[in-house]
PDB file of N, CA and C in Angstrom:
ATOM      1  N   UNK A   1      12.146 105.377  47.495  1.00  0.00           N
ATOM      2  CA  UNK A   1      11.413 105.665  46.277  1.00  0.00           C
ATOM      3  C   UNK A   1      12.271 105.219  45.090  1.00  0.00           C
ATOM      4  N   UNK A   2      11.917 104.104  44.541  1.00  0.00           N
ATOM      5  CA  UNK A   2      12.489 104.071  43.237  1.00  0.00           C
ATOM      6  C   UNK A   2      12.724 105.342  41.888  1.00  0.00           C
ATOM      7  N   UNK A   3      13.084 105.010  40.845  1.00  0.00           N
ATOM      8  CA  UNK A   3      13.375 105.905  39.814  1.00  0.00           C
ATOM      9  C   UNK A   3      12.403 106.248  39.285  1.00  0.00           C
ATOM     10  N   UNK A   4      11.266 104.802  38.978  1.00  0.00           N
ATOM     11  CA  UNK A   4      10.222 105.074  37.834  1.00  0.00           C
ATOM     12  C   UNK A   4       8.681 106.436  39.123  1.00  0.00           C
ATOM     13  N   UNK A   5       9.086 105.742  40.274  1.00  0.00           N
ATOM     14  CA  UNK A   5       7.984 106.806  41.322  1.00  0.00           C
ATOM     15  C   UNK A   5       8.469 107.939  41.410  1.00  0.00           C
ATOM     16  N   UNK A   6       9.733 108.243  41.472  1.00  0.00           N
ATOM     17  CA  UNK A   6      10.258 109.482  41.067  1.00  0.00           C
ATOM     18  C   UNK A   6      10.186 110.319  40.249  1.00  0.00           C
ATOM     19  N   UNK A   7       9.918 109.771  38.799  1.00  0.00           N
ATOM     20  CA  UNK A   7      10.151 110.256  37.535  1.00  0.00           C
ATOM     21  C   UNK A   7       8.224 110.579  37.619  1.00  0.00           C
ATOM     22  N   UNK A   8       7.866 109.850  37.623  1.00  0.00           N
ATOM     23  CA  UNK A   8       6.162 110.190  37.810  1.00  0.00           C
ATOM     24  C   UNK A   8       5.651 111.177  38.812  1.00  0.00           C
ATOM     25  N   UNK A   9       6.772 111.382  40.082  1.00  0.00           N
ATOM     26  CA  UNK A   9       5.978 112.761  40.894  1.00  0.00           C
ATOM     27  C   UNK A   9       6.712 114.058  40.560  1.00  0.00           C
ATOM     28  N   UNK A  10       7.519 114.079  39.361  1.00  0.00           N
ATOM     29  CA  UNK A  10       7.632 115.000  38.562  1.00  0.00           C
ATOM     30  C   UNK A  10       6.470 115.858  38.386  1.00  0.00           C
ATOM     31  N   UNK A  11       6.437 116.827  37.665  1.00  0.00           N
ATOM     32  CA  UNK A  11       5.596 117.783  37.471  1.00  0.00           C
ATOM     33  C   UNK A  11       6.178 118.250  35.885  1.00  0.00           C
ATOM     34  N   UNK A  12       5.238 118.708  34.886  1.00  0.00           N
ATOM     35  CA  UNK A  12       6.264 119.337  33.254  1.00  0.00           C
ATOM     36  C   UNK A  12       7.127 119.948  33.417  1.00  0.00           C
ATOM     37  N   UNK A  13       6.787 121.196  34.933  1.00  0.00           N
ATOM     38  CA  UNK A  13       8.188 122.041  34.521  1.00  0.00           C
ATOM     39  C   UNK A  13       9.122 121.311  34.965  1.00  0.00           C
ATOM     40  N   UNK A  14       9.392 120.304  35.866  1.00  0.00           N
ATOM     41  CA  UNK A  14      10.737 119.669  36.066  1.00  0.00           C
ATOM     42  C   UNK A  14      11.092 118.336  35.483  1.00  0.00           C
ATOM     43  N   UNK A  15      10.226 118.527  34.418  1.00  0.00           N
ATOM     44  CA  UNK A  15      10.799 117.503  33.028  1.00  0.00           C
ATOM     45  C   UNK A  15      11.518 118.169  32.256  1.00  0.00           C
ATOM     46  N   UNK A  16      11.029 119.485  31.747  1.00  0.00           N
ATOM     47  CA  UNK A  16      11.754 119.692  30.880  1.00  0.00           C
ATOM     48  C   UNK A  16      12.797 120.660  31.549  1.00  0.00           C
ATOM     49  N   UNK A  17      12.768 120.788  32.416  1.00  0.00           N
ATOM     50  CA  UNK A  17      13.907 121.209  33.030  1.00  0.00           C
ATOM     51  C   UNK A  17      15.163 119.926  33.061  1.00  0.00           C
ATOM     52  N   UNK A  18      14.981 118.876  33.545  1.00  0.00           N
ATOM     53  CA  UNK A  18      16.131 117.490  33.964  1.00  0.00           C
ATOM     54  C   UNK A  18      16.006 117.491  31.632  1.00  0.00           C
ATOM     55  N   UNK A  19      15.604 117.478  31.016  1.00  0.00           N
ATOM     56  CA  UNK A  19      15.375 117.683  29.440  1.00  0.00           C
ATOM     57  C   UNK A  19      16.471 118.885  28.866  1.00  0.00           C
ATOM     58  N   UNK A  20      16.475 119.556  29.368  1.00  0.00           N
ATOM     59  CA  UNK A  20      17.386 120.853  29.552  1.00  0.00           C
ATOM     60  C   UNK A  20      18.691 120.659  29.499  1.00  0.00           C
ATOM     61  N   UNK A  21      18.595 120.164  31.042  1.00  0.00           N
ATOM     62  CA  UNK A  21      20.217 119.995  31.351  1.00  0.00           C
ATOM     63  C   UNK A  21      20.492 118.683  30.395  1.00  0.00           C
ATOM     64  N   UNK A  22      19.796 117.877  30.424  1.00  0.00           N
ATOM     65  CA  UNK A  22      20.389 117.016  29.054  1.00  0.00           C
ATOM     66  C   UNK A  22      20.685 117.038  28.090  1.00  0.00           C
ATOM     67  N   UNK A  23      19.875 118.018  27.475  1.00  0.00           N
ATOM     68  CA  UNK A  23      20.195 118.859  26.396  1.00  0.00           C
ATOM     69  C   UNK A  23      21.678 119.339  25.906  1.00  0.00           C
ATOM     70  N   UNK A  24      22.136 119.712  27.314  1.00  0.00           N
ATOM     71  CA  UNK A  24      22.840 121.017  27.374  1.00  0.00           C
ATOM     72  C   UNK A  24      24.767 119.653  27.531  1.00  0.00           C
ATOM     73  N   UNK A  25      24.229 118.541  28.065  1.00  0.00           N
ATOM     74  CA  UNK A  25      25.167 117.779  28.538  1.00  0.00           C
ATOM     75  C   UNK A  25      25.008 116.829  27.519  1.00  0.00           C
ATOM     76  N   UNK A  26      24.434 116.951  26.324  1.00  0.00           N
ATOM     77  CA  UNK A  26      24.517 116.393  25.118  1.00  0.00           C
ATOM     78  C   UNK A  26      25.241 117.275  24.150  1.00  0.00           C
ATOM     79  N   UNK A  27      25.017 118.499  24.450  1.00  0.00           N
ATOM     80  CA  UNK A  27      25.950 119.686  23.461  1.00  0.00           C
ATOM     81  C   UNK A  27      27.690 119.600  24.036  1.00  0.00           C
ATOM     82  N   UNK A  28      27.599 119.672  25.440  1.00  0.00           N
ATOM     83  CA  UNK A  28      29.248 119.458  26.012  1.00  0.00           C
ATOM     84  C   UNK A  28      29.948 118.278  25.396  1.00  0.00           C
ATOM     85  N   UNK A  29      29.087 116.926  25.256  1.00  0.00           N
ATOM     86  CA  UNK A  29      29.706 115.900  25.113  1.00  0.00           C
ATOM     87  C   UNK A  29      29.731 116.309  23.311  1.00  0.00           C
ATOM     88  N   UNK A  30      29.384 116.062  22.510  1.00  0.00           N
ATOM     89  CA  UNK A  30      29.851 116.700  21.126  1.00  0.00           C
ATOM     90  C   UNK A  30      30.366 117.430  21.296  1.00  0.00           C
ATOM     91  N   UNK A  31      30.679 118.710  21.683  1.00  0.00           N
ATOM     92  CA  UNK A  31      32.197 119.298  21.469  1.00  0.00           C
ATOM     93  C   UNK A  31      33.226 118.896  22.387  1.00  0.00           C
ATOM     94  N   UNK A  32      33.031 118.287  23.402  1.00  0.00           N
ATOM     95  CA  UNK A  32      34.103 117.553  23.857  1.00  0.00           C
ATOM     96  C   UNK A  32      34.770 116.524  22.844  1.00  0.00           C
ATOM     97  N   UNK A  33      33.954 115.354  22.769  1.00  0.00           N
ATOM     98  CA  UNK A  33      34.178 114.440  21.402  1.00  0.00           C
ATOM     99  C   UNK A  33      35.032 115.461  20.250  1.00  0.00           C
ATOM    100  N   UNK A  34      34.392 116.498  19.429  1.00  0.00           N
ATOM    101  CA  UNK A  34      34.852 117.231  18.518  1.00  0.00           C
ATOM    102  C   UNK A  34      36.680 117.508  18.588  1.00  0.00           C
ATOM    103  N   UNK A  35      36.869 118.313  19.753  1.00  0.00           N
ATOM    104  CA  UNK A  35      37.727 118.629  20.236  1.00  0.00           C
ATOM    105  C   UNK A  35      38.722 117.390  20.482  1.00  0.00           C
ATOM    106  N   UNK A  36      38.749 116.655  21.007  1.00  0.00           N
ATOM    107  CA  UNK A  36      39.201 115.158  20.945  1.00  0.00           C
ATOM    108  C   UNK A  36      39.701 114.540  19.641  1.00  0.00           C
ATOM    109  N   UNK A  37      38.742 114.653  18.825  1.00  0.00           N
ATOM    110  CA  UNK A  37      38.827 114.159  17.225  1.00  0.00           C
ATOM    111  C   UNK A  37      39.623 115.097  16.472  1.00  0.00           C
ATOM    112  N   UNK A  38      39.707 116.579  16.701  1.00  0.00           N
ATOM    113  CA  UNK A  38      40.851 117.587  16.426  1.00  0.00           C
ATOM    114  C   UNK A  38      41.990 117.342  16.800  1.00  0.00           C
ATOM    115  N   UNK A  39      42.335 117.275  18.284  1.00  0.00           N
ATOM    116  CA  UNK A  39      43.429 117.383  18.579  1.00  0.00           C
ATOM    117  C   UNK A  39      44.106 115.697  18.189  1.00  0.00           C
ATOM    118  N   UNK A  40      43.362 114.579  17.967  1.00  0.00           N
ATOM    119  CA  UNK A  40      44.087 113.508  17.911  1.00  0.00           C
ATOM    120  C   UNK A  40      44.690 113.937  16.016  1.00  0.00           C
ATOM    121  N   UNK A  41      43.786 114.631  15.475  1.00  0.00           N
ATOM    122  CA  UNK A  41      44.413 114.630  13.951  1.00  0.00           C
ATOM    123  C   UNK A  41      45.337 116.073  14.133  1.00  0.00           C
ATOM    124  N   UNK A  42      45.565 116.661  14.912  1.00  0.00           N
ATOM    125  CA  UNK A  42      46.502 117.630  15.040  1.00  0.00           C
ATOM    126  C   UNK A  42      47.756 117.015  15.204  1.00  0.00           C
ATOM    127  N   UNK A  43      47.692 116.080  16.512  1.00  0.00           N
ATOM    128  CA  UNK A  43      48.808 115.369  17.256  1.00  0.00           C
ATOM    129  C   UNK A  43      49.414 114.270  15.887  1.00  0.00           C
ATOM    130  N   UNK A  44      48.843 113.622  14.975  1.00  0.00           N
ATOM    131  CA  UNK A  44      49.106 113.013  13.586  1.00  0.00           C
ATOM    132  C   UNK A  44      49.020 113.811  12.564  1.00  0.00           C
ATOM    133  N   UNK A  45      48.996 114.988  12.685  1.00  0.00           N
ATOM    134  CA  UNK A  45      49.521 116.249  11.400  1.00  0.00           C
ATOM    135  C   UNK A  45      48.916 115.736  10.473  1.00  0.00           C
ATOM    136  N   UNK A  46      47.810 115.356  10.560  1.00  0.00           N
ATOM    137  CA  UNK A  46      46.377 115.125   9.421  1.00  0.00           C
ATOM    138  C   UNK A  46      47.386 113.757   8.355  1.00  0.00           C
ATOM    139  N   UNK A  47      48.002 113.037   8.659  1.00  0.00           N
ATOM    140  CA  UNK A  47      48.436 112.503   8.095  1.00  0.00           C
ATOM    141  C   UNK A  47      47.301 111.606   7.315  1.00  0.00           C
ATOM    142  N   UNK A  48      47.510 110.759   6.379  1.00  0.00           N
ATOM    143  CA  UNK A  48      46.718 110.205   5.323  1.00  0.00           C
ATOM    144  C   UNK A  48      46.528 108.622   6.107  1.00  0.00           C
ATOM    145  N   UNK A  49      47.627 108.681   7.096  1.00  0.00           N
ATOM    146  CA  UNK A  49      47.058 106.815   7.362  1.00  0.00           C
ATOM    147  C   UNK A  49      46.894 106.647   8.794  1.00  0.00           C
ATOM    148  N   UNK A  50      46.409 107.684   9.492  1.00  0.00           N
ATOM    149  CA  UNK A  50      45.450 108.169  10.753  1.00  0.00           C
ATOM    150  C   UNK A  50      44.160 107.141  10.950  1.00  0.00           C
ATOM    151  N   UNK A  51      43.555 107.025  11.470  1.00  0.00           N
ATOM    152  CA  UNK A  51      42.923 106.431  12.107  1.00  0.00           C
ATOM    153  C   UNK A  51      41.941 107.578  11.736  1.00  0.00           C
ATOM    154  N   UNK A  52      41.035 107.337  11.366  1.00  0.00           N
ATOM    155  CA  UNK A  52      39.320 108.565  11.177  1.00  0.00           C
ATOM    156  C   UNK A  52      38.438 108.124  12.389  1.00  0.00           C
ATOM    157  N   UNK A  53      38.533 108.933  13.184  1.00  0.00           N
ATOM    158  CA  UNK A  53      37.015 108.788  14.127  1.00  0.00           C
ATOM    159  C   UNK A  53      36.151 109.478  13.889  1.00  0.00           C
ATOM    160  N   UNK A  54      35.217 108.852  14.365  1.00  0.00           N
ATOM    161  CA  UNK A  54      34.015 109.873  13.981  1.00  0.00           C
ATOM    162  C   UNK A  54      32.940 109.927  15.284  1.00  0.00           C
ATOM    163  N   UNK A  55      32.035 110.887  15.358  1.00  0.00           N
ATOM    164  CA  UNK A  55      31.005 110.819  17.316  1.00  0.00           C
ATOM    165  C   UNK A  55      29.570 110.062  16.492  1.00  0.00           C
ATOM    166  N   UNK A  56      30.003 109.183  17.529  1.00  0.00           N
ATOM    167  CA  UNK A  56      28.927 108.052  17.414  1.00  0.00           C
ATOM    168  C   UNK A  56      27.786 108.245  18.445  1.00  0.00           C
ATOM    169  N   UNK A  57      26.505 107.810  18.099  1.00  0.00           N
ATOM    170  CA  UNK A  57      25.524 107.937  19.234  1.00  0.00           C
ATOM    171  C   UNK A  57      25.783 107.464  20.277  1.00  0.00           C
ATOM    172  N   UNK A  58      26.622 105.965  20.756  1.00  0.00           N
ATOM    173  CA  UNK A  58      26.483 105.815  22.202  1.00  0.00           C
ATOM    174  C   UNK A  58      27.479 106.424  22.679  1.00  0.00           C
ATOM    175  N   UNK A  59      28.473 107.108  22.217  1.00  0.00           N
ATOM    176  CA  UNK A  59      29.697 108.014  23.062  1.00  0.00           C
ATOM    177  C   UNK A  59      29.310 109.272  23.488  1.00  0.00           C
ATOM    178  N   UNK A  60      28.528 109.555  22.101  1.00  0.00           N
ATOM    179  CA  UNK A  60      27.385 111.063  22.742  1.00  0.00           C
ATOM    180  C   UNK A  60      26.768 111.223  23.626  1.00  0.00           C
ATOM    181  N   UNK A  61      26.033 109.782  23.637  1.00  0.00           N
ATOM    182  CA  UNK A  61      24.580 109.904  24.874  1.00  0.00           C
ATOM    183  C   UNK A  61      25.174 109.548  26.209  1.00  0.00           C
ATOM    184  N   UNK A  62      26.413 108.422  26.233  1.00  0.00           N
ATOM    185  CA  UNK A  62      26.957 108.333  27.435  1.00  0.00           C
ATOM    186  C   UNK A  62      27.989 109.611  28.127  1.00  0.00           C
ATOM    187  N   UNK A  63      28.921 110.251  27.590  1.00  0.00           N
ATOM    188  CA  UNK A  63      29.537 111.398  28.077  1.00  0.00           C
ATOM    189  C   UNK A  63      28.193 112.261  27.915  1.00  0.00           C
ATOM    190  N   UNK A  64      27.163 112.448  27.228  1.00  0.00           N
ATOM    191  CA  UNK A  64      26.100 112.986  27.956  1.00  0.00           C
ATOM    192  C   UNK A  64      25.488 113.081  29.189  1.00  0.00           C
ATOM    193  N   UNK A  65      24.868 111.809  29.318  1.00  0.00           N
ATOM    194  CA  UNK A  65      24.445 111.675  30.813  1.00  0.00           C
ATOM    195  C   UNK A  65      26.090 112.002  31.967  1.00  0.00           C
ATOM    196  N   UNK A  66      26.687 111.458  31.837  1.00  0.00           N
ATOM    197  CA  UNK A  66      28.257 112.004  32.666  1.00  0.00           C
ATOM    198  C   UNK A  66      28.205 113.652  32.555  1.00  0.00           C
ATOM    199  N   UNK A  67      27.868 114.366  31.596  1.00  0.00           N
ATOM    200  CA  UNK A  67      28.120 115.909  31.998  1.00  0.00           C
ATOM    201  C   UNK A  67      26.683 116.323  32.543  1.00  0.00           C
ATOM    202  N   UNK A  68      25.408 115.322  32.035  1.00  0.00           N
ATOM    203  CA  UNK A  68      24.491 116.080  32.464  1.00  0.00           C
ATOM    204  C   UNK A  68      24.337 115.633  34.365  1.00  0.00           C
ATOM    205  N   UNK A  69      24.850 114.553  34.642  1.00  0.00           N
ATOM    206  CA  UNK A  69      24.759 114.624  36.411  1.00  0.00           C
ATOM    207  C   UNK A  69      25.557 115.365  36.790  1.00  0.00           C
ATOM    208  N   UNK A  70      27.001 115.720  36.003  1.00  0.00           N
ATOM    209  CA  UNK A  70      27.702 116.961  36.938  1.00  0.00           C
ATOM    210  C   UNK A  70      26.686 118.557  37.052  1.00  0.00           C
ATOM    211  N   UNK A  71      26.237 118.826  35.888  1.00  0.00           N
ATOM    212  CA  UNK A  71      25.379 120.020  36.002  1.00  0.00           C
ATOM    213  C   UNK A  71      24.554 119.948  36.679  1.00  0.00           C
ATOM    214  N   UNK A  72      23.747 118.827  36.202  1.00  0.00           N
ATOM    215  CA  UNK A  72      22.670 118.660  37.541  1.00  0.00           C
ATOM    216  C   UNK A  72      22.889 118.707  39.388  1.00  0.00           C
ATOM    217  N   UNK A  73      24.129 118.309  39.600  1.00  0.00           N
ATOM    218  CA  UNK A  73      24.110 118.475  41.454  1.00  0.00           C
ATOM    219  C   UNK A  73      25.060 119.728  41.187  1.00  0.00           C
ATOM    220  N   UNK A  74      25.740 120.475  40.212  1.00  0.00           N
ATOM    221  CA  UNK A  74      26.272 121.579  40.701  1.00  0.00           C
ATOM    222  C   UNK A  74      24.570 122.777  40.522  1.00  0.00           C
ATOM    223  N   UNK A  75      23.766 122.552  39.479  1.00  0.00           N
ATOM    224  CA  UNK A  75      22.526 123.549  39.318  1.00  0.00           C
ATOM    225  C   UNK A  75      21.697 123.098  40.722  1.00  0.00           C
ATOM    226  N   UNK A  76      21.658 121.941  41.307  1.00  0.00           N
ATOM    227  CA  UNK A  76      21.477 121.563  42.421  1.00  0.00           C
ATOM    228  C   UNK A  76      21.444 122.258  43.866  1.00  0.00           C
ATOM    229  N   UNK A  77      23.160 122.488  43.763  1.00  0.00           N
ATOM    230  CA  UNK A  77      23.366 123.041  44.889  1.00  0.00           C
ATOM    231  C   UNK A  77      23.116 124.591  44.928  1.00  0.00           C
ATOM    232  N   UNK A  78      23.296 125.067  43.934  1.00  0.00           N
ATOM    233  CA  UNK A  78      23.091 126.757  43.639  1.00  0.00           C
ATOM    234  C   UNK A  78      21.371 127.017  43.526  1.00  0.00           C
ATOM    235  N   UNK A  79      20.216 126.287  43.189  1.00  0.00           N
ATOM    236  CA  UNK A  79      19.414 126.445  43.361  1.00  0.00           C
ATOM    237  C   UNK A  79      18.174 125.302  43.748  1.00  0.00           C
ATOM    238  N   UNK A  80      17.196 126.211  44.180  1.00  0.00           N
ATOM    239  CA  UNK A  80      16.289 125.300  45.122  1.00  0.00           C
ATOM    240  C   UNK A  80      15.242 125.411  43.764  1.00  0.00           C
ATOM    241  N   UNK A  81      15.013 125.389  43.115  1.00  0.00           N
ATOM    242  CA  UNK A  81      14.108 124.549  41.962  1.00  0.00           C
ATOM    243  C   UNK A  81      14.304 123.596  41.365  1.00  0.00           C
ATOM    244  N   UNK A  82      15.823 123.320  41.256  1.00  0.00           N
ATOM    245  CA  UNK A  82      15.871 122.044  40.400  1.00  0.00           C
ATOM    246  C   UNK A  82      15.822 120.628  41.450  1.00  0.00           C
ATOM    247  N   UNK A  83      14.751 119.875  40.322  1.00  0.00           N
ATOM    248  CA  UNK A  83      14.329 118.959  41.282  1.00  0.00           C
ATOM    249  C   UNK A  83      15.208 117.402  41.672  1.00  0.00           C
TER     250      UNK A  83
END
């Protein structure tokens, strides 16, 4: 079964459920990022000629999907609803 036949014998509640955990693995990856962007201006004592990063959409959405498949096969294994 491909992805797109997959994604179609879905049902709503297990859209917005796999919506959820994305959600949720879009919030990890911003404060991961956050935390990252702290400690690199901690580790340079906020100095004035630092390097400024800032969380960009594709670093978000990609360490997104990366935390949202770990949640997903650990919510996986602990329960029989998620699809």
């Amino acid at each position: 079964m491909s992805l797109g036949q997959w994604l179609n014998s879905l049902s709503g509640v297990d859209h917005g459920i796999l919506f959820a955990i994305f959600l949720v693995g879009i919030y990890f990856s911003y404060a991961t990022l956050e935390f990252l962007i702290e400690f690199y201006d901690n580790k340079k004592k906020h100095s004035k000629f630092r390097v400024h990063f800032r969380v960009t959409p594709a670093a978000l959405i990609f360490f997104g999907f990366i935390y949202s498949l770990i949640i997903h096969q650990i919510l996986k294994a602990m329960f029989n609803f998620i699809p």
